[in-house]
PDB file of N, CA and C in Angstrom:
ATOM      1  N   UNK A   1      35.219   1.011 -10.235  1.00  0.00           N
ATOM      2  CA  UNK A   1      34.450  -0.084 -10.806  1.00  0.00           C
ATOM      3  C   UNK A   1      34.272  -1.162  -9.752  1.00  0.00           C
ATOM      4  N   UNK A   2      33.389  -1.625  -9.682  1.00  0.00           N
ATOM      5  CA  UNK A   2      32.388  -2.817  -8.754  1.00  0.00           C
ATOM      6  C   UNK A   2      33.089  -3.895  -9.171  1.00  0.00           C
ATOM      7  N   UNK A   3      34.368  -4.913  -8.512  1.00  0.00           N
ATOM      8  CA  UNK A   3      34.824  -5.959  -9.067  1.00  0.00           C
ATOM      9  C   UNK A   3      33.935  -6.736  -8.155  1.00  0.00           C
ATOM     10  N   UNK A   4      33.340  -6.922  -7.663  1.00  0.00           N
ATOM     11  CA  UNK A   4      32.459  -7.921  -7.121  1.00  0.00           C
ATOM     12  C   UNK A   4      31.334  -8.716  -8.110  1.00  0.00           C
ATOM     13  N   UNK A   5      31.648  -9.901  -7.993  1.00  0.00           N
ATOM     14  CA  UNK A   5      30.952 -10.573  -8.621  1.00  0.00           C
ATOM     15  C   UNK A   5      29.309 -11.397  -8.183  1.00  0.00           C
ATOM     16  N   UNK A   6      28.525 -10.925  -8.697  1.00  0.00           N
ATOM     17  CA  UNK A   6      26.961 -11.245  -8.224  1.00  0.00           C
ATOM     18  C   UNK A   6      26.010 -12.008  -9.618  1.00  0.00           C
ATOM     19  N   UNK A   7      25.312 -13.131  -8.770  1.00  0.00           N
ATOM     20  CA  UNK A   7      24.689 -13.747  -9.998  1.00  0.00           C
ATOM     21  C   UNK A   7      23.688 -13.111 -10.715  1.00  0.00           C
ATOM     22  N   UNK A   8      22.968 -11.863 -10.045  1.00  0.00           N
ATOM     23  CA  UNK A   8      21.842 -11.275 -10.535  1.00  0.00           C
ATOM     24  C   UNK A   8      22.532  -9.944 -11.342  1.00  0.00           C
ATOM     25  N   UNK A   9      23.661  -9.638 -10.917  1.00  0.00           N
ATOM     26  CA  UNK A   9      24.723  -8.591 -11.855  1.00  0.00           C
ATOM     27  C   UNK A   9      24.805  -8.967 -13.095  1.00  0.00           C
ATOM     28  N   UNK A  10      25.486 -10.298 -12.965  1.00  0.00           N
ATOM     29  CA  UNK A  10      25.843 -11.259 -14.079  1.00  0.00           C
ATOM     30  C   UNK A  10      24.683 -11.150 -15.290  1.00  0.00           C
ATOM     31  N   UNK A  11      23.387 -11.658 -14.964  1.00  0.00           N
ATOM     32  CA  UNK A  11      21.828 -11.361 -15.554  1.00  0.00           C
ATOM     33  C   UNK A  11      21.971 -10.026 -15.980  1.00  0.00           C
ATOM     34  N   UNK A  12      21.796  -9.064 -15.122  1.00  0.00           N
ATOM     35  CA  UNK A  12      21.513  -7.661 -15.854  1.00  0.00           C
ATOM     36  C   UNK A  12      22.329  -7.675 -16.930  1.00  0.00           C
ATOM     37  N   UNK A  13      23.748  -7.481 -16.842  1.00  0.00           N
ATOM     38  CA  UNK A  13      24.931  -7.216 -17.900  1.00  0.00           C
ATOM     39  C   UNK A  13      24.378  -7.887 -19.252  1.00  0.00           C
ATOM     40  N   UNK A  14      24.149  -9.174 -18.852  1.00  0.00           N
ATOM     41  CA  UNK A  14      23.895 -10.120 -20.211  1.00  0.00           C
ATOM     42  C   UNK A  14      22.500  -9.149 -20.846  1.00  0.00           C
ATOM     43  N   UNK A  15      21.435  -8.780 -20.348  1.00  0.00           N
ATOM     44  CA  UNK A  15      20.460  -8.486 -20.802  1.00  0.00           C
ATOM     45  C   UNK A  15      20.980  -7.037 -21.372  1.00  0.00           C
ATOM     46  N   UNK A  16      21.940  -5.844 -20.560  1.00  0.00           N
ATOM     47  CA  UNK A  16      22.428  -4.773 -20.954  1.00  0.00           C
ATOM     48  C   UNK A  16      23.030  -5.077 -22.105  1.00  0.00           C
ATOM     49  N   UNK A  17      23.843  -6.066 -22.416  1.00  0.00           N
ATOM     50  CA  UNK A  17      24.886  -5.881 -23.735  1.00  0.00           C
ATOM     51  C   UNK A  17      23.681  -6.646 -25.075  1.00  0.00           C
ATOM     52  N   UNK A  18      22.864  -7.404 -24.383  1.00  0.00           N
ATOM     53  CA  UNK A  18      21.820  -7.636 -25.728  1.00  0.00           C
ATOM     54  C   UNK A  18      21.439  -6.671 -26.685  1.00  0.00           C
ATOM     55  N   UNK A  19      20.473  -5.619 -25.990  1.00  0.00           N
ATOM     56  CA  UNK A  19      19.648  -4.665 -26.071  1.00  0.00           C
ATOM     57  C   UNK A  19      20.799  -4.032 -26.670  1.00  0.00           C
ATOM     58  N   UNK A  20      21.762  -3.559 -26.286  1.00  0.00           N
ATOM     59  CA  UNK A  20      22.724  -2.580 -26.498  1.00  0.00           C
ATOM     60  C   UNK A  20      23.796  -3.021 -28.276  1.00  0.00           C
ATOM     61  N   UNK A  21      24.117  -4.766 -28.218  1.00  0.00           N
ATOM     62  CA  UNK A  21      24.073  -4.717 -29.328  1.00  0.00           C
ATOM     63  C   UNK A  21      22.935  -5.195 -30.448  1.00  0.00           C
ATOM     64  N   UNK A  22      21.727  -5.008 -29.807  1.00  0.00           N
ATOM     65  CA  UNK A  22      20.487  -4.668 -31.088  1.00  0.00           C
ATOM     66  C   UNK A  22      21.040  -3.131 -31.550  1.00  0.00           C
ATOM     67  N   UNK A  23      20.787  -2.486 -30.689  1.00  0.00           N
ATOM     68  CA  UNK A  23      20.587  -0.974 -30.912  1.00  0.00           C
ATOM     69  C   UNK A  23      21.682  -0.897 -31.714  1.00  0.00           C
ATOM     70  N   UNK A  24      22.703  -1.037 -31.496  1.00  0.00           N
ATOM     71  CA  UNK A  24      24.135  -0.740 -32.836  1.00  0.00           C
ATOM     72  C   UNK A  24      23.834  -1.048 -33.839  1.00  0.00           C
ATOM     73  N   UNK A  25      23.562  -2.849 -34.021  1.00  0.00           N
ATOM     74  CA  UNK A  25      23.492  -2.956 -35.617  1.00  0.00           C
ATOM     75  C   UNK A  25      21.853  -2.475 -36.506  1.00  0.00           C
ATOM     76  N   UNK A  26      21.332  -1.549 -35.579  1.00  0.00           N
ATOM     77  CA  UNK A  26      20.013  -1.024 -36.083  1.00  0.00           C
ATOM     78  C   UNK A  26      18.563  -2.195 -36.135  1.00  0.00           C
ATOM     79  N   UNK A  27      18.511  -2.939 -34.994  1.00  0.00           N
ATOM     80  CA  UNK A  27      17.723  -3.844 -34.882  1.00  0.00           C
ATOM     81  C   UNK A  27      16.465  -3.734 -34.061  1.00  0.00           C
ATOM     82  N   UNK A  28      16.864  -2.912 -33.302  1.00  0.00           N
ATOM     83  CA  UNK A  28      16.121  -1.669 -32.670  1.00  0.00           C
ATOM     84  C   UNK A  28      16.306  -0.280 -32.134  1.00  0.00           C
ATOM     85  N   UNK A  29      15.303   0.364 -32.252  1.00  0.00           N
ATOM     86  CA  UNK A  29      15.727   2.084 -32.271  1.00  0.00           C
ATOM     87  C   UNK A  29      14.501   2.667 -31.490  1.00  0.00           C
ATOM     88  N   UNK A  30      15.546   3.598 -30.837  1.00  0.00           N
ATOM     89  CA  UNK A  30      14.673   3.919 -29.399  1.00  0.00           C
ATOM     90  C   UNK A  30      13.902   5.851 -30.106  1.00  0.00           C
ATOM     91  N   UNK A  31      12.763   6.234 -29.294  1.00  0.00           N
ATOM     92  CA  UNK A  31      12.066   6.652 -30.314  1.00  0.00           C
ATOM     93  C   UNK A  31      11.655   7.380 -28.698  1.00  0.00           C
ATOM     94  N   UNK A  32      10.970   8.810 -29.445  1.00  0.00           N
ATOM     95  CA  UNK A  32       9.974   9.371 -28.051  1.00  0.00           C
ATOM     96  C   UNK A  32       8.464   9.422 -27.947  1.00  0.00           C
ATOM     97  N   UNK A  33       8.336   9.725 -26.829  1.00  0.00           N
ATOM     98  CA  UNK A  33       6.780   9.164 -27.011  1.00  0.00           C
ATOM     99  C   UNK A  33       5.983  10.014 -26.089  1.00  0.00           C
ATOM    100  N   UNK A  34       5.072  10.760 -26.501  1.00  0.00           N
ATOM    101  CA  UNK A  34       4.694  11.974 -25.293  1.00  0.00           C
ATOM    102  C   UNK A  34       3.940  11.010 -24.698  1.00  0.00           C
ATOM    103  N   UNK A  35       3.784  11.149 -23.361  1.00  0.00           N
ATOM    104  CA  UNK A  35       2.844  10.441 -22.063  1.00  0.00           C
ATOM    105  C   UNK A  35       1.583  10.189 -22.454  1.00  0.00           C
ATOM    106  N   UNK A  36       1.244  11.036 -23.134  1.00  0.00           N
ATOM    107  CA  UNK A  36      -0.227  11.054 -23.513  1.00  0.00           C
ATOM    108  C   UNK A  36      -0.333  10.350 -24.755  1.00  0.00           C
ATOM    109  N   UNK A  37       0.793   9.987 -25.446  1.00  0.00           N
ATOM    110  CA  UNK A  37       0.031   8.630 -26.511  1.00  0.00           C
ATOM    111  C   UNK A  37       1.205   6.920 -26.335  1.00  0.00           C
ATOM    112  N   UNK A  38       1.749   7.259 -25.158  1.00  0.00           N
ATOM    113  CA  UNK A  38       2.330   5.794 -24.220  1.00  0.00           C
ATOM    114  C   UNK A  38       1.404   4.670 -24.630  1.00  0.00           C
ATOM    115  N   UNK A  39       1.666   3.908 -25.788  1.00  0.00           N
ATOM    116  CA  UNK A  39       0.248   2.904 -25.673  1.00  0.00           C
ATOM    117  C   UNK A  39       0.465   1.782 -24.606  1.00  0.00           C
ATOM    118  N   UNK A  40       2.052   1.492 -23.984  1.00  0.00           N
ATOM    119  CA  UNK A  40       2.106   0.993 -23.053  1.00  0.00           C
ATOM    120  C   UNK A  40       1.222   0.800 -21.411  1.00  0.00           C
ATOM    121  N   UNK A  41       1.141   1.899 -21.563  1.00  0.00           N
ATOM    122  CA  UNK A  41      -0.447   2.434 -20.428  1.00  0.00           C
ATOM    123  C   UNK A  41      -1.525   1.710 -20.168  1.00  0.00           C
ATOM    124  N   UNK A  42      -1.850   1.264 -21.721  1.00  0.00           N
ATOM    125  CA  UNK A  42      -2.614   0.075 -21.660  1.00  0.00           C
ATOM    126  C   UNK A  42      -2.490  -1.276 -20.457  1.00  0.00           C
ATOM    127  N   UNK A  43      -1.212  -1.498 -20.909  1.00  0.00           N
ATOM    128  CA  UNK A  43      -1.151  -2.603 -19.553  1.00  0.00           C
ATOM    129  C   UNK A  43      -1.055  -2.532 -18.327  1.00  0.00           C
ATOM    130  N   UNK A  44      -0.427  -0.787 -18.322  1.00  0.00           N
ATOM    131  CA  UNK A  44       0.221  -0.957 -16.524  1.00  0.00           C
ATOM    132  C   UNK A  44      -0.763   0.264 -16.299  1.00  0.00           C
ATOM    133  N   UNK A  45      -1.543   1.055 -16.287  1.00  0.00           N
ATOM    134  CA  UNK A  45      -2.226   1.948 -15.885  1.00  0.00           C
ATOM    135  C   UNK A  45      -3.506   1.829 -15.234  1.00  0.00           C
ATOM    136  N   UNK A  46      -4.813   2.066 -15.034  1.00  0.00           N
ATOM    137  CA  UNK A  46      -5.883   2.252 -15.202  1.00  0.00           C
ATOM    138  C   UNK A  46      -6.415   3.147 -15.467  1.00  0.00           C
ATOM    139  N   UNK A  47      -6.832   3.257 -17.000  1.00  0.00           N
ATOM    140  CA  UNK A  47      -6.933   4.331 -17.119  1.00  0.00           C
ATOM    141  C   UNK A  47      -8.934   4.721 -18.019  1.00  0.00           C
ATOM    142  N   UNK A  48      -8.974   5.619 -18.576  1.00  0.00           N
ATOM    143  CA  UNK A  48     -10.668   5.562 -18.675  1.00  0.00           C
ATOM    144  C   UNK A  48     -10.798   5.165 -19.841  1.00  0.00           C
ATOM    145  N   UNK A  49     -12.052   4.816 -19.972  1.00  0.00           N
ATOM    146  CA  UNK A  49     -12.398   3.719 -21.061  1.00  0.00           C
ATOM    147  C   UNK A  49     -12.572   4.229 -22.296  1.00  0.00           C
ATOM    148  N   UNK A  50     -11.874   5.455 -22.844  1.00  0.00           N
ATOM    149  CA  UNK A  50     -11.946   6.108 -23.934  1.00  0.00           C
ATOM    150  C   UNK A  50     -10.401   6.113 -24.659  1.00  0.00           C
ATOM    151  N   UNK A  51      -9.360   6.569 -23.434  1.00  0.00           N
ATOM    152  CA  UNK A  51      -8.041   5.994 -23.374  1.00  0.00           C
ATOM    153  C   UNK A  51      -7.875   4.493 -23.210  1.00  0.00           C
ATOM    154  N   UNK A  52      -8.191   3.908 -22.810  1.00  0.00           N
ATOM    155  CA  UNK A  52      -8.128   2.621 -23.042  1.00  0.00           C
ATOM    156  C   UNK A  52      -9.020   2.080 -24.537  1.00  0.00           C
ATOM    157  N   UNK A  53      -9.647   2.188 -24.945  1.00  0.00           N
ATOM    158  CA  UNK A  53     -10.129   1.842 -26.133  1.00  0.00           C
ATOM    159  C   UNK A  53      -9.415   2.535 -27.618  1.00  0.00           C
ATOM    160  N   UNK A  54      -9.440   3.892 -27.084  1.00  0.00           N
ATOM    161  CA  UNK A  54      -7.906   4.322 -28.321  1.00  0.00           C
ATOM    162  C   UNK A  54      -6.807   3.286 -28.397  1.00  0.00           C
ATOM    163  N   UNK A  55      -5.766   3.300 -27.522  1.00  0.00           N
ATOM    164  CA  UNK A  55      -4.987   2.214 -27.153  1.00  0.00           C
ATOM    165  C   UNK A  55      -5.090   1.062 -27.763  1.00  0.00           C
ATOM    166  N   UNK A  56      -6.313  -0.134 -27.605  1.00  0.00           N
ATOM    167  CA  UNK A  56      -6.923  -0.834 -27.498  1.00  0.00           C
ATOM    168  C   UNK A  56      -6.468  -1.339 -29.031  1.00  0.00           C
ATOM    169  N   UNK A  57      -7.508  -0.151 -30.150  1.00  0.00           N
ATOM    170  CA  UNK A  57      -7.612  -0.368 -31.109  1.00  0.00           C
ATOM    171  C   UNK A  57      -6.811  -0.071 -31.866  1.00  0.00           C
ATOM    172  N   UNK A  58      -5.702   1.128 -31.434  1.00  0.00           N
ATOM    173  CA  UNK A  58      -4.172   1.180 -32.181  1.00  0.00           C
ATOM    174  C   UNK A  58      -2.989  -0.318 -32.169  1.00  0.00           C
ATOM    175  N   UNK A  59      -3.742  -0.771 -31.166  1.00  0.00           N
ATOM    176  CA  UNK A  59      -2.470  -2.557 -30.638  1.00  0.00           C
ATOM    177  C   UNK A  59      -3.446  -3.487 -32.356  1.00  0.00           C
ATOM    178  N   UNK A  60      -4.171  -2.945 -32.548  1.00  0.00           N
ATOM    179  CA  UNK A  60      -5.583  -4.031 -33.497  1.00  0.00           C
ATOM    180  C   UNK A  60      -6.037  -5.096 -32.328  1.00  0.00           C
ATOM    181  N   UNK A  61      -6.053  -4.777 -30.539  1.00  0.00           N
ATOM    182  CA  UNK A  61      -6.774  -5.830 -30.343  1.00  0.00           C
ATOM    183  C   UNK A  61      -8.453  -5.514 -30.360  1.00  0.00           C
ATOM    184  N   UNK A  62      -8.977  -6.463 -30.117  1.00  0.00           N
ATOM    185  CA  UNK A  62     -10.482  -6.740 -30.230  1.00  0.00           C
ATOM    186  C   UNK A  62     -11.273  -7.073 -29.278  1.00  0.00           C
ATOM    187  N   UNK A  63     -12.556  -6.537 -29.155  1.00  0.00           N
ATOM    188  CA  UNK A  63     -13.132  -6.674 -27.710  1.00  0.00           C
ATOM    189  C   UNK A  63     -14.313  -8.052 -28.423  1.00  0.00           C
ATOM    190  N   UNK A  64     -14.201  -9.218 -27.125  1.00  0.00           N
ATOM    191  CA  UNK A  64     -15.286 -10.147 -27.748  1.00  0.00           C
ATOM    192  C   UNK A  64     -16.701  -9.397 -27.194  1.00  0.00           C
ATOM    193  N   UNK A  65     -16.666  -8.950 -26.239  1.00  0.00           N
ATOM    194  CA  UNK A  65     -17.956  -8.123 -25.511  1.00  0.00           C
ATOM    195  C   UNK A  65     -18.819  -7.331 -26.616  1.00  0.00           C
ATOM    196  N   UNK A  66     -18.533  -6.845 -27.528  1.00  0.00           N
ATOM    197  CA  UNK A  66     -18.648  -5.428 -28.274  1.00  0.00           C
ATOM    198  C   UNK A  66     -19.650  -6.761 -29.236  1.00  0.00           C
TER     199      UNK A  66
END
């Protein structure tokens, strides 16, 4: 075990034991997701404007253009 102490360690841990006690008392629940319906993609991808508009309209956002 890493007894060294680091301020950005310190950060992760705190953010690790958050997440970790959501997930126990059932506050959130981790789930699978085939690649191909990731609606996350949306933000970090570029992807074509058919996949992006599926996406789009599964979040309920709205295009002002349209």
């Amino acid at each position: 075990m890493n007894l060294v102490f680091h301020a950005r360690t310190k950060h992760i841990e705190v953010h690790y034991h958050y997440v970790r006690e959501r997930f126990s008392i059932g506050e959130i629940s981790l789930a699978y997701v085939a690649t191909q319906d990731n609606i996350e993609d949306l933000f970090t991808k570029a992807l074509p404007r058919e996949k992006f508009e599926a996406f789009r309209e599964a979040l309920g956002l709205l295009s002002f253009v349209d």
